[in-house]
N, C-alpha and C. Protein backbone atom coordinates (compact mmCIF):
# COMPACT_ATOMS: atom_id res chain seq x y z
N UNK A 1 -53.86 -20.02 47.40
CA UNK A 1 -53.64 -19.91 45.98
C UNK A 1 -52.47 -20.82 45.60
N UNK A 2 -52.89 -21.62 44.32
CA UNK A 2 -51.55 -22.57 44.06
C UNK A 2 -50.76 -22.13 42.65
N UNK A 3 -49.70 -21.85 43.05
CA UNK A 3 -48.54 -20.82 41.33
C UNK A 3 -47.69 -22.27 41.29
N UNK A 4 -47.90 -21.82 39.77
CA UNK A 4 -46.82 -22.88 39.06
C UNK A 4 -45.33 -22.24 39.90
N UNK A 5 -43.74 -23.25 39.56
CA UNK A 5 -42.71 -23.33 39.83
C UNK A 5 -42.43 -21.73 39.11
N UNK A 6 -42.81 -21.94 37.83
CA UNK A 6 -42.25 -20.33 37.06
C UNK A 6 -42.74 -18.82 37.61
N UNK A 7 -44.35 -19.18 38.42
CA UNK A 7 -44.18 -17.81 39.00
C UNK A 7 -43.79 -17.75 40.23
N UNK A 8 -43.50 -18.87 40.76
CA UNK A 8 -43.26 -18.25 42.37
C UNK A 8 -41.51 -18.04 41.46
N UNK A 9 -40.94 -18.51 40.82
CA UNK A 9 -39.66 -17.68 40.50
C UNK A 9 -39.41 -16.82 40.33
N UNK A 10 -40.33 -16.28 38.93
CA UNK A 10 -40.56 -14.73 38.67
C UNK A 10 -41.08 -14.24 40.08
N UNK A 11 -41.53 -14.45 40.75
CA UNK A 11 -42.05 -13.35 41.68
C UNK A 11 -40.68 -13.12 42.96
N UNK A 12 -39.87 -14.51 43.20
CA UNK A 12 -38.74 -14.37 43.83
C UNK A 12 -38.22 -13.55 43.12
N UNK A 13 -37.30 -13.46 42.01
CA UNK A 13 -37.39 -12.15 41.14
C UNK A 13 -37.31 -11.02 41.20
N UNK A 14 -38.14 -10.91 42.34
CA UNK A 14 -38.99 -9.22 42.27
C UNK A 14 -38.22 -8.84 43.51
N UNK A 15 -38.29 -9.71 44.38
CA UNK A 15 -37.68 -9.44 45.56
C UNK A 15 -36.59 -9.09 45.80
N UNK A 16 -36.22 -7.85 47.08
CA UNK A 16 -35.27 -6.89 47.08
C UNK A 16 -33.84 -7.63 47.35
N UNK A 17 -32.83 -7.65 46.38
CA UNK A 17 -31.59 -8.12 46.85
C UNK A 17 -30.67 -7.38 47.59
N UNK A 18 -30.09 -8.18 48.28
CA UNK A 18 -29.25 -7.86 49.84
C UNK A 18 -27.66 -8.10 49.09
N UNK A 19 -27.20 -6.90 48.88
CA UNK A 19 -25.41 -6.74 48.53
C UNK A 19 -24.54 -8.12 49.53
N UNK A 20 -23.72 -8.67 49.20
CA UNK A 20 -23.34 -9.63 49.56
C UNK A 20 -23.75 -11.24 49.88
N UNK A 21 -25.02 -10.91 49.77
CA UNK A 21 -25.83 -12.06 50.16
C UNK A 21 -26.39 -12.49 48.71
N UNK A 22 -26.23 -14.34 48.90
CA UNK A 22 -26.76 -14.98 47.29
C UNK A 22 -27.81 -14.81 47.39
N UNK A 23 -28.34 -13.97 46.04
CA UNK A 23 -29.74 -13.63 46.01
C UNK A 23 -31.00 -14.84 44.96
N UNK A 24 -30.08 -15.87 44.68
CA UNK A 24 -30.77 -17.49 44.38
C UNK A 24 -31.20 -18.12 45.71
N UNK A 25 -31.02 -17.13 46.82
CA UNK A 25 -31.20 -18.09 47.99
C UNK A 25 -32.08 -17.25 49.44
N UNK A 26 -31.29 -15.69 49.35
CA UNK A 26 -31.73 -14.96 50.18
C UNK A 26 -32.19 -13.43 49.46
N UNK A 27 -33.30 -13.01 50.18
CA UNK A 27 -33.70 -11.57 49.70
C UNK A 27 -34.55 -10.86 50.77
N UNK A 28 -34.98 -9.85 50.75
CA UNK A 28 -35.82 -9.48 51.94
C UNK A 28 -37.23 -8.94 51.01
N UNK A 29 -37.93 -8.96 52.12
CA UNK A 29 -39.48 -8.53 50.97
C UNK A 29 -39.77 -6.68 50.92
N UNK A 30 -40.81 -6.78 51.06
CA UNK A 30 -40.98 -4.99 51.61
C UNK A 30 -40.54 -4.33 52.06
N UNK A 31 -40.61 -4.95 53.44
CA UNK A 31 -40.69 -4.67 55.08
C UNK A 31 -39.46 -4.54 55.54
N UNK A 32 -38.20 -5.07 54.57
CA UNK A 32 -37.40 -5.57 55.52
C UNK A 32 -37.20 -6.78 55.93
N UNK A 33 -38.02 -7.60 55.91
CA UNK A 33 -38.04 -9.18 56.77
C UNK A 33 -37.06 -9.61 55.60
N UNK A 34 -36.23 -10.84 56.37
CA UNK A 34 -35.37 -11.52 55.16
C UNK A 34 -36.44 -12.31 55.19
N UNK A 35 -36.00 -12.80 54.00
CA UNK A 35 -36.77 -14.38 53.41
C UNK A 35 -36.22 -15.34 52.63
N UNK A 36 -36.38 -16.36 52.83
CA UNK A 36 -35.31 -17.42 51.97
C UNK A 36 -36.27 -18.38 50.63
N UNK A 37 -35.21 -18.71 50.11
CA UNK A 37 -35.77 -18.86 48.71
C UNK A 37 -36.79 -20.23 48.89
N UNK A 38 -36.08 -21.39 49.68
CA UNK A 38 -36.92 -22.58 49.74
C UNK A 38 -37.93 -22.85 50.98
N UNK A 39 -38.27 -21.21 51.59
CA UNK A 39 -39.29 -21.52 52.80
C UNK A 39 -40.47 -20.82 51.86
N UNK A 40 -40.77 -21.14 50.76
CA UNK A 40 -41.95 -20.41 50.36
C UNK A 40 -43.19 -21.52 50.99
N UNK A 41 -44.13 -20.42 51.05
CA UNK A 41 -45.44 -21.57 51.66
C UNK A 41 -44.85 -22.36 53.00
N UNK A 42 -43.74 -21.36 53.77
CA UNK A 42 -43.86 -22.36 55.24
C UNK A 42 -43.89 -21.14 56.26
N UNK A 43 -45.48 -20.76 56.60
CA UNK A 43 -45.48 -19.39 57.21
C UNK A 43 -45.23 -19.94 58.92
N UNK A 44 -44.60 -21.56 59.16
CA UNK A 44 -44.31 -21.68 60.98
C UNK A 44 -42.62 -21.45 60.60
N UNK A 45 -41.61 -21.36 59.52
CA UNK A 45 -40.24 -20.86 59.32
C UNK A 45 -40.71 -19.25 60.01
N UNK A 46 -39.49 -19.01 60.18
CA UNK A 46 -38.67 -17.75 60.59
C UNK A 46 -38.75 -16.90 59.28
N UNK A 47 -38.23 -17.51 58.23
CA UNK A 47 -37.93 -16.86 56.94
C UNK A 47 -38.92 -17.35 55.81
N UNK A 48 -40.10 -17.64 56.35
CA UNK A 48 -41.13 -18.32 55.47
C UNK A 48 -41.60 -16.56 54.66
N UNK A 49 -42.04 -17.12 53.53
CA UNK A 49 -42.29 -15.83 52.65
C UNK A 49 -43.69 -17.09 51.55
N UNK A 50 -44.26 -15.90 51.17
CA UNK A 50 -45.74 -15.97 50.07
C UNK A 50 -46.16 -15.05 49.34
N UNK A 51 -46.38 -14.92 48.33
CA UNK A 51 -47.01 -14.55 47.03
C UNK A 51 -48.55 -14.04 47.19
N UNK A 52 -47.93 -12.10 47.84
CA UNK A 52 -48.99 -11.16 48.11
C UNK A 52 -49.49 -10.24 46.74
N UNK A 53 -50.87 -10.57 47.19
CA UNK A 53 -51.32 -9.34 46.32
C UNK A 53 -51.15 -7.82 46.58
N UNK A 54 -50.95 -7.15 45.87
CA UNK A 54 -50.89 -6.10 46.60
C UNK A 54 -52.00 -5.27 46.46
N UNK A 55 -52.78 -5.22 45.67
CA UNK A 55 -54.24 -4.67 45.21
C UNK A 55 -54.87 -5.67 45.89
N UNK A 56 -55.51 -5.98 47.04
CA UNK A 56 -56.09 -6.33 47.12
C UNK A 56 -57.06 -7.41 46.51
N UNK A 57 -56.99 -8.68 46.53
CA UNK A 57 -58.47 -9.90 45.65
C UNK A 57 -59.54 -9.57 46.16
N UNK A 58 -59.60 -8.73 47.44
CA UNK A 58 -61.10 -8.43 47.92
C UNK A 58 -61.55 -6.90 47.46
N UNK A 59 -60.63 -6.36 46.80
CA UNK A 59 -60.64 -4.96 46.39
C UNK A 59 -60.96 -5.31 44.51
N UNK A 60 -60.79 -6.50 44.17
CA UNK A 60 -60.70 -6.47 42.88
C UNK A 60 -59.69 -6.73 41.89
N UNK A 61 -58.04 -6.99 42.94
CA UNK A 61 -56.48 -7.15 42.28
C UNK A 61 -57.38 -8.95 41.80
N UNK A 62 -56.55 -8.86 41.51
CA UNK A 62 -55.79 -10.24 40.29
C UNK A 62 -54.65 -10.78 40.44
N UNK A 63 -54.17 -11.70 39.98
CA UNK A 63 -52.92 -12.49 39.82
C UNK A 63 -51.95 -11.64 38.85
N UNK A 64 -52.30 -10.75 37.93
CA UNK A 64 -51.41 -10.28 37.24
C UNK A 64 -50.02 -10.08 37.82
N UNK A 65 -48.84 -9.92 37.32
CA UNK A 65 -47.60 -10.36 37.58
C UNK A 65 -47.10 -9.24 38.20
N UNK A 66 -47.81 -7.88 37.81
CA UNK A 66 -47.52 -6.80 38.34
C UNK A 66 -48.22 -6.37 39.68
N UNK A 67 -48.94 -7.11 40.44
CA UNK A 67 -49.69 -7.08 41.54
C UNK A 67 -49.54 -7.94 42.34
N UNK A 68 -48.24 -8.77 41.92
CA UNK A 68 -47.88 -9.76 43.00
C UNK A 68 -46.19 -9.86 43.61
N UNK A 69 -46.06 -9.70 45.12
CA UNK A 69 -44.81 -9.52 44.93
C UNK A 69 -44.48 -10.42 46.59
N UNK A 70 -42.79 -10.80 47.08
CA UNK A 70 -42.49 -12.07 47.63
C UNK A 70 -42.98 -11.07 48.65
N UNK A 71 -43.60 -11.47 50.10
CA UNK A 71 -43.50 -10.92 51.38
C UNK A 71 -43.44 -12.23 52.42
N UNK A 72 -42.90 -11.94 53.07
CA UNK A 72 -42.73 -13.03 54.73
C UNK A 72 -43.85 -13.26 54.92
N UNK A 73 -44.41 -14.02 55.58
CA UNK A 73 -45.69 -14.98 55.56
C UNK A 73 -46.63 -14.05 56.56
N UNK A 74 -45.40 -13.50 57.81
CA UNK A 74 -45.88 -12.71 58.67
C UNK A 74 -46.58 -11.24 58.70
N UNK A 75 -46.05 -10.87 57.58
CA UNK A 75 -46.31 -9.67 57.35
C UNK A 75 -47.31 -9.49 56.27
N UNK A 76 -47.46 -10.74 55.52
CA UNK A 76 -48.74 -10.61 54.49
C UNK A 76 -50.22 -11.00 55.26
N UNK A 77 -49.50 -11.84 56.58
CA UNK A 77 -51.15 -12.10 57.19
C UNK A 77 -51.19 -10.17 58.07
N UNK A 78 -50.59 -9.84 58.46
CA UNK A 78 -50.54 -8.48 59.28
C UNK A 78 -51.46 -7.60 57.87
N UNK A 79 -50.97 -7.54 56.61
CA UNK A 79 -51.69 -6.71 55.98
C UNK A 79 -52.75 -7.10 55.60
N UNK A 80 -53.61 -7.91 55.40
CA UNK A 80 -54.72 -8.44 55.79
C UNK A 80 -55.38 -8.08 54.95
N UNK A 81 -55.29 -7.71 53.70
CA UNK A 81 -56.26 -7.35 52.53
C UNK A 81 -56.27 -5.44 52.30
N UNK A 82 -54.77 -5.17 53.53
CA UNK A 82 -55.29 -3.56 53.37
C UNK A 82 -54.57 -3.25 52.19
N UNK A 83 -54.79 -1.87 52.15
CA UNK A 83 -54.31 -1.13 50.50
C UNK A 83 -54.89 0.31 50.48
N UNK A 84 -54.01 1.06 50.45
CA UNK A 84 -52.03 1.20 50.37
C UNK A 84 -51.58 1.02 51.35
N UNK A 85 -52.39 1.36 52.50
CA UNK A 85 -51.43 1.53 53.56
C UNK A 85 -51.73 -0.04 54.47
N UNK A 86 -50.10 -0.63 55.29
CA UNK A 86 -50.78 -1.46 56.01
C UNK A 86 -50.02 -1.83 57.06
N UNK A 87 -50.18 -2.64 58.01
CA UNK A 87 -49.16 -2.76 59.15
C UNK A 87 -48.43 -3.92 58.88
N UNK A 88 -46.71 -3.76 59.32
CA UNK A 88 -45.56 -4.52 58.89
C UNK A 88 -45.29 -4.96 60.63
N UNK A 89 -45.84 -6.49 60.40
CA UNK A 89 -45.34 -7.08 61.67
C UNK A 89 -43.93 -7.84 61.82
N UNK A 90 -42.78 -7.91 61.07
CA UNK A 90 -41.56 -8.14 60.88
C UNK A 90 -40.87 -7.21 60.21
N UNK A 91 -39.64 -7.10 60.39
CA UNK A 91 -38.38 -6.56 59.67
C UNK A 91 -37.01 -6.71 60.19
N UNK A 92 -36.16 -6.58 59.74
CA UNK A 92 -34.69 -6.89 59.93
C UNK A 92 -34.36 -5.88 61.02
N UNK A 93 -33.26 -6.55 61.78
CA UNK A 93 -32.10 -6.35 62.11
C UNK A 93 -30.87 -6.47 62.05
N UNK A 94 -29.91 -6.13 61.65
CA UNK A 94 -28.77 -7.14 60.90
C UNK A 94 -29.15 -7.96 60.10
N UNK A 95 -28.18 -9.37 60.68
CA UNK A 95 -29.31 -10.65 59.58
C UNK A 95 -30.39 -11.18 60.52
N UNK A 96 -31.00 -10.58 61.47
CA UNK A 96 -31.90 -11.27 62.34
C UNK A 96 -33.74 -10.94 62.13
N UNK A 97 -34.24 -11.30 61.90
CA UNK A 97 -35.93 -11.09 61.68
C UNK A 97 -36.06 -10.88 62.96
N UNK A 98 -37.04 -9.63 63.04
CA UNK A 98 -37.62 -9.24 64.23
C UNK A 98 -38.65 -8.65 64.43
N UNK A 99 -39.54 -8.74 65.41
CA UNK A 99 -41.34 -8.53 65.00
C UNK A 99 -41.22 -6.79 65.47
N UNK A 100 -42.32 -6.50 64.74
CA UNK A 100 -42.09 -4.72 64.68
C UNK A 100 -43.88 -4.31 64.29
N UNK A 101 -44.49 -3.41 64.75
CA UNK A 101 -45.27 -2.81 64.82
C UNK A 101 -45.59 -1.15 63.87
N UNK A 102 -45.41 -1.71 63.07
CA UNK A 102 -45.79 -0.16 62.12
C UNK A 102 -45.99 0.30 61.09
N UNK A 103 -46.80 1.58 60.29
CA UNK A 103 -47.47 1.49 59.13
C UNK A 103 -47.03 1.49 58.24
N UNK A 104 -46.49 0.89 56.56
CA UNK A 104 -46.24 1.01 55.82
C UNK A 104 -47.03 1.61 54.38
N UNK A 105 -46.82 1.61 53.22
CA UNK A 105 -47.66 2.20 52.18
C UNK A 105 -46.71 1.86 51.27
N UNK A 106 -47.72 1.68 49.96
CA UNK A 106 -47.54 0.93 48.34
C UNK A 106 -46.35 2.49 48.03
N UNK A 107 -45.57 2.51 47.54
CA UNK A 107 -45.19 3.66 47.28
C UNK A 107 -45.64 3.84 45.77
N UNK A 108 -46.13 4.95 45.71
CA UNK A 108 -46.60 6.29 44.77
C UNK A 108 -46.74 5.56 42.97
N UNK A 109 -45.48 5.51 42.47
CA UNK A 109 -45.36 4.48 41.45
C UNK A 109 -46.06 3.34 41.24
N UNK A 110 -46.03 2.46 42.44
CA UNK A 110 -46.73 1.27 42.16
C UNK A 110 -48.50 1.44 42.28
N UNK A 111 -48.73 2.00 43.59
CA UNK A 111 -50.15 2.37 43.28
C UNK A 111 -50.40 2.85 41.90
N UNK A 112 -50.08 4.46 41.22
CA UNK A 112 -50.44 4.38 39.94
C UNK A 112 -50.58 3.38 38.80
N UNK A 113 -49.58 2.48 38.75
CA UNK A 113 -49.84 1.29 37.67
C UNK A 113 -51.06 0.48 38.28
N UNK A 114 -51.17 0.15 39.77
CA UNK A 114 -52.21 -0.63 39.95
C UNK A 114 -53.57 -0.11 39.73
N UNK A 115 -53.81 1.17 40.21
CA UNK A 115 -54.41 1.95 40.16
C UNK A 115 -55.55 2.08 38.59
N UNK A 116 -54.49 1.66 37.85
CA UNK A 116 -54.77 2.38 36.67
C UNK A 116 -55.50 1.12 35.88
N UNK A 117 -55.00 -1.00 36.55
CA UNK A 117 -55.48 -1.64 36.09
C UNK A 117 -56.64 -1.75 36.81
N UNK A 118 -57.05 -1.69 38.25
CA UNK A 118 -58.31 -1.92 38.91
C UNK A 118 -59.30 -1.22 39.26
N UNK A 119 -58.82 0.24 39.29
CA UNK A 119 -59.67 1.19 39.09
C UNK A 119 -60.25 1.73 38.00
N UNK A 120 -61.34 1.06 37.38
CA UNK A 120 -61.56 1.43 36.19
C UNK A 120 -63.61 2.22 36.85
């Protein structure tokens, strides 16, 4: 998928900021994984991050702004089109990325809004 400059911003944006750390530069996604602002679209970086759906495109999500949010490159191929629940193959340690094995889920809030645009 190719996003203009303005949404991969807005969607950096979205992403969780880290207290002390410049968040024009560094943030972590979901999972935990850090991710850096200028490895977008470089999923062979360490800190490479991309612009996940979270509803699923094979379930019926969309590009809408509210169904897209930053994740590590690694962990958006690990979730693989699942929804809600899915497996997180990175997350932090300190400041170190480290591969990890285990289930995550959309929390409660966000499913309902998605919920409410794709489940019709």
């Amino acid at each position: 998928m190719i996003y203009t400059d303005d949404i991969i911003d807005r969607i950096w944006q979205t992403a969780r900021k880290v207290e002390g750390m410049d968040a024009d530069m560094v943030r972590k996604d979901p999972c935990g994984a850090w991710i850096v602002r200028d490895k977008y679209a470089q999923p062979e970086n360490e800190y490479g991050w991309e612009i996940d759906h979270i509803y699923p495109l094979s379930m019926g999500g969309d590009d809408n702004l509210k169904n897209l949010r930053a994740m590590h490159c690694a962990n958006a191929r690990s979730k693989n089109g699942s929804y809600p629940s899915y497996i997180v193959a990175v997350t932090s340690d300190g400041d170190k990325n480290i591969p990890t094995k285990r289930v995550l889920k959309v929390n409660r809030a966000k499913r309902d809004v998605l919920e409410a645009l794709y489940k019709k």
